[in-house]
N, C-alpha and C. Protein backbone atom coordinates (compact mmCIF):
# COMPACT_ATOMS: atom_id res chain seq x y z
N UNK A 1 41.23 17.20 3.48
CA UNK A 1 39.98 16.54 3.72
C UNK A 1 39.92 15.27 2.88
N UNK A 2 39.67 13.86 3.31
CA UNK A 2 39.66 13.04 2.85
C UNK A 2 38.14 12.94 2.01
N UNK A 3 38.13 12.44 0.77
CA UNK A 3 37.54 12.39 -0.42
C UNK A 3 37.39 10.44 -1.10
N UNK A 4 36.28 9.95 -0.62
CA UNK A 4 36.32 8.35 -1.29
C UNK A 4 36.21 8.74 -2.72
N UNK A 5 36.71 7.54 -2.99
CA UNK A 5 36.89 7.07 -4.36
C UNK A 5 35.87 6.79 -5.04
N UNK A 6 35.39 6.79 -6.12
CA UNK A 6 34.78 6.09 -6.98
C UNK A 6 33.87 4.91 -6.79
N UNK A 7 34.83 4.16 -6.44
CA UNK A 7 34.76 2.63 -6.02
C UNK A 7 34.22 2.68 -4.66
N UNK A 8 34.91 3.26 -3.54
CA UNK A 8 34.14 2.89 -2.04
C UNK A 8 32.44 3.61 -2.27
N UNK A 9 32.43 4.92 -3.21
CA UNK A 9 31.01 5.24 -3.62
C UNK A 9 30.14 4.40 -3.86
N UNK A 10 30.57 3.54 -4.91
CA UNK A 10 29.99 2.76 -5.65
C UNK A 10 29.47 1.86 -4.48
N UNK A 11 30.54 0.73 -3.71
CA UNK A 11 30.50 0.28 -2.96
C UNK A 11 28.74 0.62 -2.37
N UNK A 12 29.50 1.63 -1.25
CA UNK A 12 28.36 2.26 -0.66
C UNK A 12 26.85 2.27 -0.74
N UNK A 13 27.02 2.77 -1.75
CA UNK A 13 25.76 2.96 -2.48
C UNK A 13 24.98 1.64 -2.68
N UNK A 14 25.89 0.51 -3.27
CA UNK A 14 25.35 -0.95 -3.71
C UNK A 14 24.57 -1.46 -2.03
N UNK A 15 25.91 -1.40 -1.02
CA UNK A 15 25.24 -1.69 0.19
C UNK A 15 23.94 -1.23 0.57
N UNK A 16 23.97 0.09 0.86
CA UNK A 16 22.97 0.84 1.12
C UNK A 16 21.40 0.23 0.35
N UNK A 17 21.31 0.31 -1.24
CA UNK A 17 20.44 -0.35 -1.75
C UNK A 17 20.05 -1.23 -0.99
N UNK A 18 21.10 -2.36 -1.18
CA UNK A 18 20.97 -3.84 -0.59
C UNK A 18 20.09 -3.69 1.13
N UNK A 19 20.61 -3.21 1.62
CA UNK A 19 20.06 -2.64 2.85
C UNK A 19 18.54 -1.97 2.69
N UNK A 20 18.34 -1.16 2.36
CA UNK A 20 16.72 -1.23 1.92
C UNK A 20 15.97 -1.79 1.23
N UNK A 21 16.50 -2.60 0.43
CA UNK A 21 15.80 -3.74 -0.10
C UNK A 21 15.28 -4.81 0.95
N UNK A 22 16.12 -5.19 2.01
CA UNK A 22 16.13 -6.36 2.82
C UNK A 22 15.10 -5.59 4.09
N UNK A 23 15.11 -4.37 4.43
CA UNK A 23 14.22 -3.54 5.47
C UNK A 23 12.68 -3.59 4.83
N UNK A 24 12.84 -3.40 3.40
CA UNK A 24 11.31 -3.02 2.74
C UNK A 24 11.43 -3.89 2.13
N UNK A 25 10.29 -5.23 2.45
CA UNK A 25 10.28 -6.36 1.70
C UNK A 25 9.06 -6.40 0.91
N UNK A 26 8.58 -6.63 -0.05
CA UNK A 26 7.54 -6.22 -1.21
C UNK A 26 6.50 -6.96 -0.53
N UNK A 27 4.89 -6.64 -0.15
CA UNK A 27 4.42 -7.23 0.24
C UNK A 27 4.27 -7.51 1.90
N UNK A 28 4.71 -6.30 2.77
CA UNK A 28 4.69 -6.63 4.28
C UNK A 28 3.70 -6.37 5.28
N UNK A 29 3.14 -7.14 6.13
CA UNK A 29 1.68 -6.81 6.74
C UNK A 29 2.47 -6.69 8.03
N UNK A 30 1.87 -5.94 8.81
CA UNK A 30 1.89 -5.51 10.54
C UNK A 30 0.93 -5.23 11.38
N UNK A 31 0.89 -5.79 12.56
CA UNK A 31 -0.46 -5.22 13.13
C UNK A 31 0.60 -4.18 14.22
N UNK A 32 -0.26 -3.44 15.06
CA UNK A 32 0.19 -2.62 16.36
C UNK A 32 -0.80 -1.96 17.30
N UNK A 33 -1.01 -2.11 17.97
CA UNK A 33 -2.33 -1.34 19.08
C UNK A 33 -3.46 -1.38 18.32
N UNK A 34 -4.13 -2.94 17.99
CA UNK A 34 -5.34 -2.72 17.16
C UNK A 34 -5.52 -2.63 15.81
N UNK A 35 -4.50 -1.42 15.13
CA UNK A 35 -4.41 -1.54 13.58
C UNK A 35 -3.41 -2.68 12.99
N UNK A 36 -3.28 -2.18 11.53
CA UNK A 36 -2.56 -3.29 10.68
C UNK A 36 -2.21 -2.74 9.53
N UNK A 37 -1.08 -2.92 9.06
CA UNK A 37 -0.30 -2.16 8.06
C UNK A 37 0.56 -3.11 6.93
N UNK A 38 0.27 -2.85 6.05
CA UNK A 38 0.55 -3.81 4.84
C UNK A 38 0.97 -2.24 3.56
N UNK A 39 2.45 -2.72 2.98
CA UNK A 39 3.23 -2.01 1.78
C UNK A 39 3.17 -2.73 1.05
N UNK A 40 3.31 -2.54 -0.02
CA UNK A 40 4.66 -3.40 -0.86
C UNK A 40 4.35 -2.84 -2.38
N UNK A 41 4.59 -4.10 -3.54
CA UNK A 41 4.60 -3.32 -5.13
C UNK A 41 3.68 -3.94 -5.59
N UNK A 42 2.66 -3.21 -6.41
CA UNK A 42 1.92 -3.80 -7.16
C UNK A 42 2.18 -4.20 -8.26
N UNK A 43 1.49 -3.79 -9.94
CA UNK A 43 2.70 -4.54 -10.79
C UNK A 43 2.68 -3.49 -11.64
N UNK A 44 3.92 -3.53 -12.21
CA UNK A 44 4.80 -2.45 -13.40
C UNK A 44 5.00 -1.06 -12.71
N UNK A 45 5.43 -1.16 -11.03
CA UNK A 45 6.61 -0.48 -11.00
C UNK A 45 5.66 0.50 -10.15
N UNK A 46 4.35 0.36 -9.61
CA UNK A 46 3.45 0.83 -8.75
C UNK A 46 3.31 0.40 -7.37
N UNK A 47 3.50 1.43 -6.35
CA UNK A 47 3.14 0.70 -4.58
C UNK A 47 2.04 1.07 -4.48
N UNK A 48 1.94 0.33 -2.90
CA UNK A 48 0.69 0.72 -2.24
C UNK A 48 0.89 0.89 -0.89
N UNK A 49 0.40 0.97 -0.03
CA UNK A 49 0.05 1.31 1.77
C UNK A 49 -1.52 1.30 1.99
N UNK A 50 -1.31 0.19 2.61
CA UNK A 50 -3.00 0.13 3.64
C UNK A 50 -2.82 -0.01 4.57
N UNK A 51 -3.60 0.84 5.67
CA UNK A 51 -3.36 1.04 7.11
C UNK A 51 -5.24 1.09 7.19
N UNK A 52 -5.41 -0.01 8.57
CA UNK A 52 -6.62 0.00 8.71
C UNK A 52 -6.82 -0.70 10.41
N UNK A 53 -7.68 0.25 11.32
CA UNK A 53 -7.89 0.04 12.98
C UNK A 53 -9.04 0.63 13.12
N UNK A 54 -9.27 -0.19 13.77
CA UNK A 54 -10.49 -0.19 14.83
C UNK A 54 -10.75 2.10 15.43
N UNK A 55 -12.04 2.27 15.59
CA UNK A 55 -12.30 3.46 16.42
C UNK A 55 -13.64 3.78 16.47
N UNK A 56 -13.69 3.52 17.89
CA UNK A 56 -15.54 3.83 18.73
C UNK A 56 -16.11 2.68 17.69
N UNK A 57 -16.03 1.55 17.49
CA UNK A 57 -17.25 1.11 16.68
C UNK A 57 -17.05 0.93 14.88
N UNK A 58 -15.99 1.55 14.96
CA UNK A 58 -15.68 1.26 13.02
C UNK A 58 -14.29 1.20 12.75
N UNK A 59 -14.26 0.78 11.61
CA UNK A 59 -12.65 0.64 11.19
C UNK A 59 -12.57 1.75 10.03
N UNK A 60 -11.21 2.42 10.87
CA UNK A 60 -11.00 3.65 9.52
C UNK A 60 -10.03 3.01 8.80
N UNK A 61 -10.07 2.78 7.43
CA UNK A 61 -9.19 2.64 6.36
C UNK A 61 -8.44 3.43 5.48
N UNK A 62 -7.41 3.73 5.47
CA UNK A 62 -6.46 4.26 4.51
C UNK A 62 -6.00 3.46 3.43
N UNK A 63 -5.95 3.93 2.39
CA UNK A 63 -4.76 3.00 1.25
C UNK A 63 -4.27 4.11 0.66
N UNK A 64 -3.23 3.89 -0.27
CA UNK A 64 -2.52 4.41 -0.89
C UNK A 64 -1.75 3.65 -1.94
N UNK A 65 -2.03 4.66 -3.30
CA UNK A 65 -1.05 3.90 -4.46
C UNK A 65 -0.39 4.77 -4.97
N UNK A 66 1.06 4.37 -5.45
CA UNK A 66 2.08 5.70 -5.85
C UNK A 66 2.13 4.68 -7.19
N UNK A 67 2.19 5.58 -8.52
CA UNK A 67 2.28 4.75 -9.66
C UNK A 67 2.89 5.95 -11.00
N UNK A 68 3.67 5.36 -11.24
CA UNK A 68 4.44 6.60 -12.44
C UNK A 68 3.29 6.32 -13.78
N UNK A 69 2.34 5.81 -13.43
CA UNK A 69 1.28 5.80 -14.87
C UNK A 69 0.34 6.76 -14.68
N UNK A 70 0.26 7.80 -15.95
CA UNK A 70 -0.76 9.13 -15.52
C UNK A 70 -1.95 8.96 -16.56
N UNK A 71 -2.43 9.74 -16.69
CA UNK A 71 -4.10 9.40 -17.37
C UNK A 71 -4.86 8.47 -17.75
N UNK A 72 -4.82 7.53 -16.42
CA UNK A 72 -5.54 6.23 -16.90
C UNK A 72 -6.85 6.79 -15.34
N UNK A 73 -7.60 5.69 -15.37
CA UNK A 73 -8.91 4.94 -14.85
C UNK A 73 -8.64 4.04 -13.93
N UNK A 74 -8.29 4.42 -12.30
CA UNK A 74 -8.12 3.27 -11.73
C UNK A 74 -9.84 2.96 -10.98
N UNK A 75 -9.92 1.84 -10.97
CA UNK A 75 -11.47 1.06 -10.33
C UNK A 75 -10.80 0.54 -8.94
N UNK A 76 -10.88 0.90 -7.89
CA UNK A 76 -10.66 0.53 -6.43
C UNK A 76 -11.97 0.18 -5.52
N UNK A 77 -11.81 -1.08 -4.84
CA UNK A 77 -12.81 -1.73 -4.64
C UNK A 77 -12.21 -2.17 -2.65
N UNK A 78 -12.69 -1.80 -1.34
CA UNK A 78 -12.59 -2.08 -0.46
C UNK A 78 -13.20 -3.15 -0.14
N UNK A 79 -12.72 -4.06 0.66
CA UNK A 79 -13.85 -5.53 1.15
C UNK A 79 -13.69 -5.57 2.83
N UNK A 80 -14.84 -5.68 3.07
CA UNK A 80 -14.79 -6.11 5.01
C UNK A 80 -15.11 -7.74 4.96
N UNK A 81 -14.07 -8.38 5.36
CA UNK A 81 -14.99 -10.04 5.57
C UNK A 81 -15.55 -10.38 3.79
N UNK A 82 -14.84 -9.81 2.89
CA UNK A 82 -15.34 -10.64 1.85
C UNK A 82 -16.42 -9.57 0.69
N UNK A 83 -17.58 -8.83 1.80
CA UNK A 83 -17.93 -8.16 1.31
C UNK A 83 -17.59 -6.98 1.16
N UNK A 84 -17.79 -6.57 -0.21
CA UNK A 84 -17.48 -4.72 -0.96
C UNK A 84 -18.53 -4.11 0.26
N UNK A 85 -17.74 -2.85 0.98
CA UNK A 85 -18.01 -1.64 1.42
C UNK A 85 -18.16 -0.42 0.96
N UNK A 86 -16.96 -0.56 -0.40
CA UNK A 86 -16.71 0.86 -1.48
C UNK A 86 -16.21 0.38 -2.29
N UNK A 87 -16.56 1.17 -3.56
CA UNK A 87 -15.98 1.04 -4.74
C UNK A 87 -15.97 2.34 -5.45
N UNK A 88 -14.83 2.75 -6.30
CA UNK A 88 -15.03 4.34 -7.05
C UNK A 88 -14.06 3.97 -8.25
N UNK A 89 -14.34 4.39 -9.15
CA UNK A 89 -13.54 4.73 -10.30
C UNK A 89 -13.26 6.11 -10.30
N UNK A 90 -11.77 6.00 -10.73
CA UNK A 90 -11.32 8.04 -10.44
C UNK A 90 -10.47 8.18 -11.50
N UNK A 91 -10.22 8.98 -12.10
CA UNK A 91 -8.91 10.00 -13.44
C UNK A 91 -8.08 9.80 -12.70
N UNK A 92 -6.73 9.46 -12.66
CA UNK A 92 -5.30 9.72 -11.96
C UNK A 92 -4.55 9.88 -12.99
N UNK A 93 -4.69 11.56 -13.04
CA UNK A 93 -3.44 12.00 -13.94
C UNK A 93 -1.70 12.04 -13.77
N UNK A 94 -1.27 11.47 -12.49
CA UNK A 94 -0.18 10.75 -12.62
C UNK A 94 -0.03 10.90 -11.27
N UNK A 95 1.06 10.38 -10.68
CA UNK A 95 2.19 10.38 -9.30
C UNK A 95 0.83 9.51 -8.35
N UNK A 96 0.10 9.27 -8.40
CA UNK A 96 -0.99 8.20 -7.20
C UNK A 96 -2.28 9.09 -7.00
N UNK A 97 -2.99 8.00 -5.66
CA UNK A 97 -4.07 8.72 -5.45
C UNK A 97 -4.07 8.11 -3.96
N UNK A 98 -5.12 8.21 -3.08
CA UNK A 98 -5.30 7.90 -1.86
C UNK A 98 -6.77 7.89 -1.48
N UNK A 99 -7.70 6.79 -0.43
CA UNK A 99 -8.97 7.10 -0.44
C UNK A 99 -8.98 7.05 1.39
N UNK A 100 -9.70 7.47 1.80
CA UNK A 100 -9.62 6.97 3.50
C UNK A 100 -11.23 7.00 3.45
N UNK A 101 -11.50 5.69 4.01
CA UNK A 101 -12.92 5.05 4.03
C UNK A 101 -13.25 4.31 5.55
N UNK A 102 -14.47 4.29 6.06
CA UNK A 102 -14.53 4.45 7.26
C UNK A 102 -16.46 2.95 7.01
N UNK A 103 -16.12 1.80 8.12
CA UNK A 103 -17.03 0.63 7.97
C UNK A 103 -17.02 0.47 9.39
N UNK A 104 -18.57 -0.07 9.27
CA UNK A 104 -18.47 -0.95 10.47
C UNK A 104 -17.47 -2.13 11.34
N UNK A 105 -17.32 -1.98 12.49
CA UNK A 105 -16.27 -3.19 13.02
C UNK A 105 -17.63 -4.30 12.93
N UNK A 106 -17.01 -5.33 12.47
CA UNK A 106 -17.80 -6.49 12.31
C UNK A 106 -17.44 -7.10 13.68
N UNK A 107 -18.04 -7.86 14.73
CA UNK A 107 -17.62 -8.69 15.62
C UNK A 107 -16.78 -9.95 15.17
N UNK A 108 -15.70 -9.82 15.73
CA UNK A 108 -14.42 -10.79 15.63
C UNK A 108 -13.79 -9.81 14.84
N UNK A 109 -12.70 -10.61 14.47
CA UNK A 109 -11.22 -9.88 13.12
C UNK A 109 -12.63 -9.80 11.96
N UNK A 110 -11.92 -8.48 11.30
CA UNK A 110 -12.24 -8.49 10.26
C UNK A 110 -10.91 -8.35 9.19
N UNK A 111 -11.42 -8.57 8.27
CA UNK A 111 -10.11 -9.10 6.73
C UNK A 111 -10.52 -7.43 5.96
N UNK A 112 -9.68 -6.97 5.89
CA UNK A 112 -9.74 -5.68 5.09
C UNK A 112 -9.30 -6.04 3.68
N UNK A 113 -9.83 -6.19 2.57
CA UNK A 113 -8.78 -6.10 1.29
C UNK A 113 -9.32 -5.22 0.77
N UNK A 114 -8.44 -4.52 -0.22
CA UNK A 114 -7.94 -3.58 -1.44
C UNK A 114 -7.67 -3.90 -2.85
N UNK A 115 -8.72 -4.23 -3.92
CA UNK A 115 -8.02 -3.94 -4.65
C UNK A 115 -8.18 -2.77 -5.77
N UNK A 116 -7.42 -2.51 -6.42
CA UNK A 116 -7.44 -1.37 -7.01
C UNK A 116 -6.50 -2.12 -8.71
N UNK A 117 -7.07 -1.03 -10.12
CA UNK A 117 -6.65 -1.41 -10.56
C UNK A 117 -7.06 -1.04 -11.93
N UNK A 118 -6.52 -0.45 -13.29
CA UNK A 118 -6.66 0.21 -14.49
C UNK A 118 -5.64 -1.11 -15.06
N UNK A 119 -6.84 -1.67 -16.34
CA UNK A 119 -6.39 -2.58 -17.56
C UNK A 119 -5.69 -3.72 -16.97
N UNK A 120 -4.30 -3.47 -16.85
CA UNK A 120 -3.36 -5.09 -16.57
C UNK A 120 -2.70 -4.86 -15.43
N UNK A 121 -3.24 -3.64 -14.76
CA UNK A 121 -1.58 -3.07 -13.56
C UNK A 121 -2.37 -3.23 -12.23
N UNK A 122 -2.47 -3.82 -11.64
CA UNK A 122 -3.05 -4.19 -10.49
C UNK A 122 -2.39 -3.45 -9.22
N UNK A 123 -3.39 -3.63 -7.89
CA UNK A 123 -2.61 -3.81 -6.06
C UNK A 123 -3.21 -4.58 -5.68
N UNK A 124 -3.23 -5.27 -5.23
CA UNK A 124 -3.99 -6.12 -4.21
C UNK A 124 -3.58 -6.52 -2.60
N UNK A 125 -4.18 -5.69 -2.01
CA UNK A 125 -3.32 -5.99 -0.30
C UNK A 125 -4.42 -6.00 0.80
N UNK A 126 -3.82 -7.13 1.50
CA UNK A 126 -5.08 -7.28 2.52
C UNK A 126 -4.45 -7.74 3.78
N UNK A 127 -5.19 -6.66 4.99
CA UNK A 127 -4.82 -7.03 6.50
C UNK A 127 -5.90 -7.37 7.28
N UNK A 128 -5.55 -7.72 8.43
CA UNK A 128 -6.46 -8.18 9.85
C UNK A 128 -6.31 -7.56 10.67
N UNK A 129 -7.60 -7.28 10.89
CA UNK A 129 -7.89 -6.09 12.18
C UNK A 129 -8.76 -6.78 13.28
């Protein structure tokens, strides 16, 4: 049974990285049937995911932050068009948190932003719906 080396491992592996690095680009927005989807890194080594569409009359919002920082105070603040819809301060004793929040569809696009954020470590991500 053939067995790579060291080196074609190594290889491999470097590619592979390289290859999801270039697929998951820090910072990526998408729309698709109405919604809109925005990833990427916030800062010191924390993501996020906001997914936010239209239904009967409102826009349901998802976000999500994955962050290896545990017992802090994050303050997360939703905006429709500029104006705050929600805001909560929560304990996140480590590995993330997630909120799914639900607003009026404003007539025309509305601008969804997110930000969220304990002391110096921020997310900030915002799509069009």
């Amino acid at each position: 049974m053939w067995k790579p080396s060291r080196t074609a491992v190594r290889a491999l592996t470097a590619v592979g990285a390289a290859a999801a690095a270039i697929l998951v680009p820090a910072g990526t927005a998408f729309a698709d049937s109405g919604g809109a989807h925005a990833f990427g890194a916030c800062d010191a080594g924390s993501t996020y995911e906001l997914n936010a569409g239209p239904s009967n009359g409102e826009i349901r919002i998802g976000f999500k932050v994955s962050t290896p920082f545990g017992a802090r105070d994050w303050t997360t603040t939703v905006s429709d068009n500029g104006t705050p819809v929600f805001t909560d301060t929560q304990f996140v004793a480590g590995g993330g948190f997630s909120y799914d929040v639900v607003t009026v569809d404003q007539p025309g696009s509305d601008v969804i932003t997110v930000e969220s954020a304990f002391g110096p470590v921020a997310c900030h991500a915002t799509v069009t719906v």
